[in-house]
Protein backbone atom coordinates (compact mmCIF):
# COMPACT_ATOMS: atom_id res chain seq x y z
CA UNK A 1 132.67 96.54 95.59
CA UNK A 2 131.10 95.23 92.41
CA UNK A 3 131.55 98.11 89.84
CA UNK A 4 128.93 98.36 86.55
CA UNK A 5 128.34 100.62 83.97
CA UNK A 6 124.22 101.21 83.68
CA UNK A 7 122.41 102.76 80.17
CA UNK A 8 118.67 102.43 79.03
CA UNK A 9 116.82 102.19 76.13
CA UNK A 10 114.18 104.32 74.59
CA UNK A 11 111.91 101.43 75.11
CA UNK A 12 112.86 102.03 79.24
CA UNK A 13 114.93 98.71 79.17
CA UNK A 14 117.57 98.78 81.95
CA UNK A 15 121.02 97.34 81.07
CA UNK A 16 123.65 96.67 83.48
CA UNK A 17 126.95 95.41 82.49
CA UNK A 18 129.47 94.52 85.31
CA UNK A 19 133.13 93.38 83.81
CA UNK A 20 135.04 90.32 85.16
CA UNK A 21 137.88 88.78 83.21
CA UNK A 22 138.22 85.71 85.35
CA UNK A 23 135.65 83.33 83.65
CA UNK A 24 135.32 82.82 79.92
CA UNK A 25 131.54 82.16 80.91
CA UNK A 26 129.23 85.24 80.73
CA UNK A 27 125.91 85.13 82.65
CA UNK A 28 122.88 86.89 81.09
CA UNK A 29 120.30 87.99 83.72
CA UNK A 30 116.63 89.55 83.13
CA UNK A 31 114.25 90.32 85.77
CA UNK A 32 110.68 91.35 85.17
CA UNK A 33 109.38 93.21 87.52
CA UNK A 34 105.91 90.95 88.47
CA UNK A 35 105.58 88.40 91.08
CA UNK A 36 102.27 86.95 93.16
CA UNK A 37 101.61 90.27 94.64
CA UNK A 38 100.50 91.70 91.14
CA UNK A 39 97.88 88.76 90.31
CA UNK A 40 94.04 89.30 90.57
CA UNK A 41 92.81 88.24 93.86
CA UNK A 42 90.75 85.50 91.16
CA UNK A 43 93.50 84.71 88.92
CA UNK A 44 96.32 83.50 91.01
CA UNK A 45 99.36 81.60 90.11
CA UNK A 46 99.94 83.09 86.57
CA UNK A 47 103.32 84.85 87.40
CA UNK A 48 104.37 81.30 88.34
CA UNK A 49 102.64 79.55 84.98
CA UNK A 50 104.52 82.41 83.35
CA UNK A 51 107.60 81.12 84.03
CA UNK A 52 106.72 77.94 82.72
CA UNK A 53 105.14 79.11 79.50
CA UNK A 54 108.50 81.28 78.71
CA UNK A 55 110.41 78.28 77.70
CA UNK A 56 107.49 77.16 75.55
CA UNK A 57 108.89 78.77 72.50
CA UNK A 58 108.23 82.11 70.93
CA UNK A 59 107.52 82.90 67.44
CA UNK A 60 111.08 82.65 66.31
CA UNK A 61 112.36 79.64 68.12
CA UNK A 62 110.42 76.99 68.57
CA UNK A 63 112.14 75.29 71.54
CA UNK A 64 114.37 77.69 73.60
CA UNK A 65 116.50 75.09 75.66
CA UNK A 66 117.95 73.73 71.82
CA UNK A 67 119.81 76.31 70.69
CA UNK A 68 121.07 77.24 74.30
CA UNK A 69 122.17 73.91 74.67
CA UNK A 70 123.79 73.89 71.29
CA UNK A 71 126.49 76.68 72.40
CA UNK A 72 126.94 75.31 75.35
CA UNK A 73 124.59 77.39 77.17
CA UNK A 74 122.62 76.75 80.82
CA UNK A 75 119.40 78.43 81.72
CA UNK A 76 116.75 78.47 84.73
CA UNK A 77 114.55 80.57 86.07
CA UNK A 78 112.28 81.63 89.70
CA UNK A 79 109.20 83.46 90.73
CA UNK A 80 108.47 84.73 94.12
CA UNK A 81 105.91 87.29 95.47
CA UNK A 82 107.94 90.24 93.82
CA UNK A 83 109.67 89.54 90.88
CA UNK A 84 110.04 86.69 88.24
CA UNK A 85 113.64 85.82 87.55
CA UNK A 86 115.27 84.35 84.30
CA UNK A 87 119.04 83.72 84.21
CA UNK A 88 121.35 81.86 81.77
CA UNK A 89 125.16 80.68 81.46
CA UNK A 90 127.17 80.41 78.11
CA UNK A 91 130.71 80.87 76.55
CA UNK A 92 131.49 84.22 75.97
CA UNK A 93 132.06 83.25 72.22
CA UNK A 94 128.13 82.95 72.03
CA UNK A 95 127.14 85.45 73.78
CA UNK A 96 124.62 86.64 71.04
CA UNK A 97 122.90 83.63 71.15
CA UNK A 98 121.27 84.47 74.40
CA UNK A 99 120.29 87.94 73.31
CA UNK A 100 118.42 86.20 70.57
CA UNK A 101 116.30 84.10 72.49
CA UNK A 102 115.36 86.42 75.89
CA UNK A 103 114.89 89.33 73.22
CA UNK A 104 112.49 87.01 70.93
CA UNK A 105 110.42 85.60 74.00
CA UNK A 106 110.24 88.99 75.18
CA UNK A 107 108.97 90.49 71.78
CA UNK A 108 106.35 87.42 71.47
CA UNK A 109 105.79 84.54 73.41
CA UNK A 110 104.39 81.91 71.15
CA UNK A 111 101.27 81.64 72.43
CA UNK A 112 99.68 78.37 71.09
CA UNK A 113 96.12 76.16 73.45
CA UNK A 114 98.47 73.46 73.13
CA UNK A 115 101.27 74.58 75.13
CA UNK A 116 98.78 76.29 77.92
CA UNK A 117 97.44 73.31 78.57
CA UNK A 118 100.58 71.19 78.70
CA UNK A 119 101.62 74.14 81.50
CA UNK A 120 98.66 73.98 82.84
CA UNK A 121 99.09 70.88 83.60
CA UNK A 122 102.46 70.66 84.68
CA UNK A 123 101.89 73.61 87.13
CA UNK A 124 98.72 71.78 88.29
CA UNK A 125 100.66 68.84 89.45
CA UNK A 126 103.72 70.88 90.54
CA UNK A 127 100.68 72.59 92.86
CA UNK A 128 99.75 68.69 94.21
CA UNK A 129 103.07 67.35 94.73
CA UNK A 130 104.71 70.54 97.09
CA UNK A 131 101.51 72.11 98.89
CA UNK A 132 98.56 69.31 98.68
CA UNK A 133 100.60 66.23 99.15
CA UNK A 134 103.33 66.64 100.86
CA UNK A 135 103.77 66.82 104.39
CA UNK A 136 103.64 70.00 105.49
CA UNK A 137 103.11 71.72 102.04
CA UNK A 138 100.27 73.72 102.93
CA UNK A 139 101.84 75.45 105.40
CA UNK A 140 101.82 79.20 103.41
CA UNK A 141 98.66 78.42 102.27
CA UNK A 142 97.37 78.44 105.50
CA UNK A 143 99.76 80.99 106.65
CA UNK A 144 99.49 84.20 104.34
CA UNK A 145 95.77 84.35 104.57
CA UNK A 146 96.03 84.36 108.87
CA UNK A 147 99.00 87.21 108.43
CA UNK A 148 97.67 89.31 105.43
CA UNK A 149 93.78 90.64 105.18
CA UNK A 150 94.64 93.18 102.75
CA UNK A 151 97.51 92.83 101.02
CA UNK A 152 98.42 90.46 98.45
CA UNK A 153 100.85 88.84 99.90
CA UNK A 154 97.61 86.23 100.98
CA UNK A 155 98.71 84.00 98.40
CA UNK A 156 101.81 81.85 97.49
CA UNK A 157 103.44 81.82 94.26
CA UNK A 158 101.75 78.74 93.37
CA UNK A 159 98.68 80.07 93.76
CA UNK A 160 95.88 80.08 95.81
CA UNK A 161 93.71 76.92 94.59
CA UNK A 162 94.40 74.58 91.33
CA UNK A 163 91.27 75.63 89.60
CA UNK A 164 93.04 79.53 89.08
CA UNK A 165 95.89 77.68 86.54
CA UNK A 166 92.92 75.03 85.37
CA UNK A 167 90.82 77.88 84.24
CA UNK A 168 93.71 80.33 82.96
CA UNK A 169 91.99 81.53 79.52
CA UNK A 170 94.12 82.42 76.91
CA UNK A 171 92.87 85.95 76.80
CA UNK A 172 93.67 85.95 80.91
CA UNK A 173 97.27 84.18 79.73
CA UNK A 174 97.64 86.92 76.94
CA UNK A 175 96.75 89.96 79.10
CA UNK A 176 98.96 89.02 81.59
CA UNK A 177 101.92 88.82 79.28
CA UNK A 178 101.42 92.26 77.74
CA UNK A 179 100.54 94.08 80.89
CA UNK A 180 103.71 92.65 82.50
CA UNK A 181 106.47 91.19 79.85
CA UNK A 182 107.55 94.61 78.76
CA UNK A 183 110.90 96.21 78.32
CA UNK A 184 110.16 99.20 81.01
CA UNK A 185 109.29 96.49 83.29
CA UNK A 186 112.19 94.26 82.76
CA UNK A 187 116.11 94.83 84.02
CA UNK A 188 118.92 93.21 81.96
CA UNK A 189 122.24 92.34 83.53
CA UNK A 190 124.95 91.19 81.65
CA UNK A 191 128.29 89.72 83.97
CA UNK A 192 131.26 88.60 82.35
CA UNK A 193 134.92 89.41 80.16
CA UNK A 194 133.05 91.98 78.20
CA UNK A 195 133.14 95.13 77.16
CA UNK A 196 130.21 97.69 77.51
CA UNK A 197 130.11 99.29 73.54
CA UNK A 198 129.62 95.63 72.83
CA UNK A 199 126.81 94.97 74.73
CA UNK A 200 125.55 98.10 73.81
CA UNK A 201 125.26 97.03 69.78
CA UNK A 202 123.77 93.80 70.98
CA UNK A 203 121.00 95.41 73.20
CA UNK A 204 120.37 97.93 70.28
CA UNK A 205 120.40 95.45 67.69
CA UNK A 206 117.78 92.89 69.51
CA UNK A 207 115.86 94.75 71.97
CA UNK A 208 115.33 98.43 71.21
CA UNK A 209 112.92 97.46 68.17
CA UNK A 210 110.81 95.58 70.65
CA UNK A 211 107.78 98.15 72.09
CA UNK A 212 105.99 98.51 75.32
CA UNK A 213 102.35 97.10 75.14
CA UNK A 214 101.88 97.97 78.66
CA UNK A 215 102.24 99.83 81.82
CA UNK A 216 102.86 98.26 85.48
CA UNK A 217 101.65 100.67 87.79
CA UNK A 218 101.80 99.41 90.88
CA UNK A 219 99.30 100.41 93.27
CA UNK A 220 98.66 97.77 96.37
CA UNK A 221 96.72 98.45 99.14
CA UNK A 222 99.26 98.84 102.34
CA UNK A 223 98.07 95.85 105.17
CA UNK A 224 96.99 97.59 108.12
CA UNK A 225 99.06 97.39 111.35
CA UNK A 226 97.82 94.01 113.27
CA UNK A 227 95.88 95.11 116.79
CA UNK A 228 95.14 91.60 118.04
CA UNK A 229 96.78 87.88 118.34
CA UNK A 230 95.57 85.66 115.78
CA UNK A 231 95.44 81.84 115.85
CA UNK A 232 94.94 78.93 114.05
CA UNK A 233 94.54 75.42 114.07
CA UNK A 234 94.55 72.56 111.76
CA UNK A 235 95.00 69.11 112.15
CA UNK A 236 96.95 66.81 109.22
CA UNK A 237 98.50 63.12 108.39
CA UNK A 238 102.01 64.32 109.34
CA UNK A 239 104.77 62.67 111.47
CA UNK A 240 104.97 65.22 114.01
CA UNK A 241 103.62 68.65 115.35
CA UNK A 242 104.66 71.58 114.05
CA UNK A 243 104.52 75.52 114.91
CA UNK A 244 104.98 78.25 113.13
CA UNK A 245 104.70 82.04 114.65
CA UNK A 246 104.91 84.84 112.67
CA UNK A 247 105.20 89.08 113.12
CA UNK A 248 104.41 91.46 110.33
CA UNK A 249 107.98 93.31 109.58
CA UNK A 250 109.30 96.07 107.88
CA UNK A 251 109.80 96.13 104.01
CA UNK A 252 112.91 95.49 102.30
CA UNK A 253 114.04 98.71 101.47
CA UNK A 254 113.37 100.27 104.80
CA UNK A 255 116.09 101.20 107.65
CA UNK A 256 115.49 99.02 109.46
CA UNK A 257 115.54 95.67 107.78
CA UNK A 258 119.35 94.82 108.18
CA UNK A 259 118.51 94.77 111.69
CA UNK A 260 115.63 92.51 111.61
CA UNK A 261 118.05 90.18 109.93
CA UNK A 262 119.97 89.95 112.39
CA UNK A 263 118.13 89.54 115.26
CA UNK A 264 116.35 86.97 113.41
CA UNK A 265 119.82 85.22 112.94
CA UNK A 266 120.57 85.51 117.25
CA UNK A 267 117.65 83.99 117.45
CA UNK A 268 117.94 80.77 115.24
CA UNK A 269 121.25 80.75 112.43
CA UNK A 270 123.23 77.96 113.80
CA UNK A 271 124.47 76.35 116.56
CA UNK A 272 125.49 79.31 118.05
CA UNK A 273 122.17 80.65 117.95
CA UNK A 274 119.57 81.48 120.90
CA UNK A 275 117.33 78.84 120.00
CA UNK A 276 119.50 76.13 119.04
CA UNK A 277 121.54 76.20 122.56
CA UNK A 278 118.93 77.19 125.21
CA UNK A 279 115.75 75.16 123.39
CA UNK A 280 117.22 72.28 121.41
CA UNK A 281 120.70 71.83 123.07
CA UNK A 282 120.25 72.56 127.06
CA UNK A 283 116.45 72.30 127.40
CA UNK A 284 115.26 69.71 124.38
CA UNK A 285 112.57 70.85 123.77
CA UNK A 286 112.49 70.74 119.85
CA UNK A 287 114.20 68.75 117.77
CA UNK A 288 114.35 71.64 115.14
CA UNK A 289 113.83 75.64 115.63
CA UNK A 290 114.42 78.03 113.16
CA UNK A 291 113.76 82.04 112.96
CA UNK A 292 113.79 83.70 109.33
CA UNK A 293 112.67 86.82 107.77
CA UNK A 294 111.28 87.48 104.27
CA UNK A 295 113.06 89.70 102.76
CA UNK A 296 109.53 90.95 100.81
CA UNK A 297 109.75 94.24 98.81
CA UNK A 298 106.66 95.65 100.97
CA UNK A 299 106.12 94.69 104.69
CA UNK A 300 107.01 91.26 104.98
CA UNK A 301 107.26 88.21 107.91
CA UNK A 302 109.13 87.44 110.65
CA UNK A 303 108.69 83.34 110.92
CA UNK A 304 109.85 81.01 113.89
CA UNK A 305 109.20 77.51 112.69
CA UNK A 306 109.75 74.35 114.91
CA UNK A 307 108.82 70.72 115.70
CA UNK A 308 108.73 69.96 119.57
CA UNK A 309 110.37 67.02 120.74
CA UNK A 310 108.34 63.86 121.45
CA UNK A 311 106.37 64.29 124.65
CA UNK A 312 106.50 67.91 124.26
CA UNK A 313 103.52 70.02 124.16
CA UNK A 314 102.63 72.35 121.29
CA UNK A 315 101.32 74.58 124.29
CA UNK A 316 104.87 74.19 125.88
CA UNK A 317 106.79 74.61 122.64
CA UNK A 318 105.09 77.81 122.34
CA UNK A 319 105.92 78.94 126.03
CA UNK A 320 109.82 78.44 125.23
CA UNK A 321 109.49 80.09 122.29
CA UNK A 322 107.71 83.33 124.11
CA UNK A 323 110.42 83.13 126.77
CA UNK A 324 113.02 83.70 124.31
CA UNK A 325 111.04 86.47 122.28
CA UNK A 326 109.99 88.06 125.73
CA UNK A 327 114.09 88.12 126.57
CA UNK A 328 115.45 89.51 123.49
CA UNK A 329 113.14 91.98 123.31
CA UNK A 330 114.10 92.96 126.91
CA UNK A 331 117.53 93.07 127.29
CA UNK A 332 120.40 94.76 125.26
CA UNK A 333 122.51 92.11 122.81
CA UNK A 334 125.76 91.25 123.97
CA UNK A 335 128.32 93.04 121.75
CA UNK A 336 130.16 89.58 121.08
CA UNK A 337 126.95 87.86 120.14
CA UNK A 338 125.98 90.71 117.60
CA UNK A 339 129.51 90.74 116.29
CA UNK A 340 129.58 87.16 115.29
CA UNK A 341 126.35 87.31 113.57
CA UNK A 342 127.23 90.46 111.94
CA UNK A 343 130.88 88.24 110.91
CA UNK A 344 128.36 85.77 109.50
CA UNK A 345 126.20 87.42 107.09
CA UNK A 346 129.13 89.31 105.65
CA UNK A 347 130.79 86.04 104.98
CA UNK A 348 127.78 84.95 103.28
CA UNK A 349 127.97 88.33 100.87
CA UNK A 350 131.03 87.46 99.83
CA UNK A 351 130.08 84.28 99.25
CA UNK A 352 127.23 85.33 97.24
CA UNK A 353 129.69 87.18 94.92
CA UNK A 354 131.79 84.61 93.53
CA UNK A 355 130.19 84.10 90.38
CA UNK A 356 129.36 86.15 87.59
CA UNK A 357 125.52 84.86 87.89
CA UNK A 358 125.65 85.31 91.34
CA UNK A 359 126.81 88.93 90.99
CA UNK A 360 124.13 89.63 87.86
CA UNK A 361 121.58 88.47 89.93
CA UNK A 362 122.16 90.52 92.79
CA UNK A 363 122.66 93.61 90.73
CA UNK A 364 119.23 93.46 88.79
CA UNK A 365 117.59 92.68 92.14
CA UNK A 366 118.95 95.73 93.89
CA UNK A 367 118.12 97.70 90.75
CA UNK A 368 114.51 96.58 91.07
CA UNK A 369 114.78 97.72 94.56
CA UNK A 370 115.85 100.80 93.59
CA UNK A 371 119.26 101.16 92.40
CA UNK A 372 122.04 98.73 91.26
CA UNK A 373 124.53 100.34 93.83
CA UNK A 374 122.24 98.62 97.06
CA UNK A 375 124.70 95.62 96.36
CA UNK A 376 127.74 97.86 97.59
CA UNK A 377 125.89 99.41 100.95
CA UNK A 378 124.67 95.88 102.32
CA UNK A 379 127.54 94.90 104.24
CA UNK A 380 128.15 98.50 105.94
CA UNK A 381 124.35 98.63 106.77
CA UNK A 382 124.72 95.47 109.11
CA UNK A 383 127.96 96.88 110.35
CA UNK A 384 126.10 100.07 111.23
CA UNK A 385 123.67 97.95 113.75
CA UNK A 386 124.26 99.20 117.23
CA UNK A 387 122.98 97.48 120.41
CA UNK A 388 120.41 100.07 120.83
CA UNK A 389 119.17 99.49 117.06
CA UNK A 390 118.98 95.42 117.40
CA UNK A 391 116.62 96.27 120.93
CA UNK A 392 114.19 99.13 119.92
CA UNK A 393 113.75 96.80 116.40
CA UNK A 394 112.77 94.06 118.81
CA UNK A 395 110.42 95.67 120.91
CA UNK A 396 108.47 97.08 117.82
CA UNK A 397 108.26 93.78 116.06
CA UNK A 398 107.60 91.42 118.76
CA UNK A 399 103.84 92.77 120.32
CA UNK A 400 101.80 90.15 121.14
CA UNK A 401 98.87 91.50 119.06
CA UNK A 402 101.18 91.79 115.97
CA UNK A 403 101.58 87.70 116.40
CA UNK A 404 99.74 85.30 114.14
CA UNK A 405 100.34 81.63 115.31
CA UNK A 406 99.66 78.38 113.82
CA UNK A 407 99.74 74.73 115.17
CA UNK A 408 100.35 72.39 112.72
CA UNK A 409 98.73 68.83 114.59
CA UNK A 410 99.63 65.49 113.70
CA UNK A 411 96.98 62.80 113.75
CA UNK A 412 96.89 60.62 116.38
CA UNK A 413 97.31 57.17 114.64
């Protein structure tokens, strides 16, 4: 159980405070709510260039990482489809420090053509090395667009092309940051040996003067159920072949996502796993096989990924594959084999709890979801799995026509 205390400002900042006395090192989280999903269809990439451009200085502070790094302070930050993420580490001693910078970059970014186009650029090349260059790294570009029509979940965070960052204007870059970088948009968590009426003067004192220039409603079109298989293939300077299958899921926050998880994690977490012993171990058919979910805030994927072992067919690879899709999706689970997976993941949320930045992440996360409190029902949710559950989940996700397949060639030398 992680226990907080929750208040908000006028401005419709959410602040979470969660006390733990074991670590003179507080953790600072702030989540806006924006990700890829929110970007113009023409204008992707920017919640990703975002996330460069907030540690280009706002109008206060010049550099952000020098006066972080002065107390002692660490700081990173991530973007995905949903939400962009920035977190930071310092001495509880300087706490205030960190409230000065997020609450200056938050109040205004120090927008300068100089330092676009030095983000720009860096983004542009990030964009080369991990999804033009490297092997494999145009897998979810090539993905997203076969599994979503409608949605915006076509995209990566990277973007969809190079010239969307290239041509980023500064009134596009501007816009952006006051529809989006706005208190009511934004949680706060602070973890660490502190006490609530603190925070509370420090939130008051550097982020209720700072107003909302903007309003995220969110209104994305919902991607219509898939009624036939869909296929692609491409042919790249890669070592080996590759396949990737994929089934439109449920959404986070829906009932039955816990269960997806798991029968996601039969299928390929492990050694012990489905995959791993009847494909790689007894048959050999791959040399790796993996089955993940997104855990996307609307409908997301269900992904099997693999390379066949040499001699091996993509055609064959995907035969295996169907076998063991066709059989869990046909059989109840064995009450052993959905106990030790179930053992597993709650392992792992303990795991994921250790730390005070691992606990303020989670918290604003589950408060973007919905409520702060999610973090305390996860583990009884994939206790709550039954047989029954884990089956009728299978049978509704895995339809042939809900199946969008892609085979990743390597050229013959």
């Amino acid at each position: 159980m992680i226990h907080y205390e929750k208040f908000t400002l006028s401005n419709g900042l959410r602040i979470i405070v969660h006390h733990d006395s074991s670590t003179p090192i507080v953790a600072m989280n702030i989540l806006y709510d924006v990700g890829a999903r929110d970007e113009d269809p023409n204008k992707t990439g920017f919640a990703h260039l975002f996330e460069h451009l907030m540690f280009g200085g706002s109008v206060n502070i010049p550099k952000y990482d020098e006066p972080l790094e002065k107390v002692g302070g660490e700081n990173n930050a991530f973007t995905s489809n949903d939400v962009t993420n920035y977190y930071l580490t310092l001495p509880k001693q300087n706490l205030e420090t960190g409230f000065w910078l997020e609450s200056d970059r938050m109040f205004r970014l120090a927008f300068s053509e100089k330092s676009l186009e030095v983000q720009r650029n860096v983004v542009s090349e990030e964009f080369r090395q991990t999804h033009l260059n490297q092997p494999y790294g145009d897998v979810w570009m090539l993905l997203r667009p076969l599994v979503y029509k409608v949605h915006s979940y076509q995209w990566p965070t990277i973007g969809k092309e190079i010239s969307h960052i290239t041509n980023a204007s500064m009134e596009d870059v501007r816009a952006f940051y006051d529809k989006y970088y706005n208190p009511n948009n934004a949680v706060m968590v602070i973890s660490g040996d502190v006490k609530t009426e603190d925070i509370r003067k420090y939130v008051e004192k550097w982020f209720a003067p700072i107003e909302n220039t903007g309003k995220n409603l969110r209104n994305l079109p919902a991607e219509p159920v898939q009624t036939e298989e869909r296929r692609l293939e491409v042919e790249r300077d890669v070592p080996s072949d590759a396949i990737y299958k994929v089934w439109h899921m449920c959404a986070r926050n829906d009932p039955e996502y816990h269960t997806t998880d798991l029968i996601s994690d039969v299928l390929g977490n492990g050694n012990s796993s489905r995959f791993y012993q009847n494909l790689i171990k007894d048959e050999k058919l791959f040399t790796e096989l993996d089955a993940f979910i997104m855990g996307s805030f609307d409908k997301g994927m269900f992904v099997v990924s693999g390379k066949p072992a040499k001699g091996v067919s993509l055609e064959e690879a995907e035969k295996a594959i169907d076998r063991q899709i066709s059989a869990i999706a046909a059989t109840l689970p064995d009450a052993q084999e959905l106990q030790k997976v179930k053992n597993k993941i709650e392992s792992t949320l303990v795991f994921s709890r250790m730390n005070v930045l691992d606990k303020a992440m989670n918290l604003a996360y589950a408060e973007t979801l919905g409520s702060a409190n999610l973090v305390n029902l996860e583990a009884e949710k994939y206790r709550s799995v039954s047989p029954e559950m884990f089956l009728h989940t299978a049978q509704q996700i895995f339809k042939p026509e809900n199946c969008s397949t892609l085979f990743y060639i390597s050229k013959k030398k």
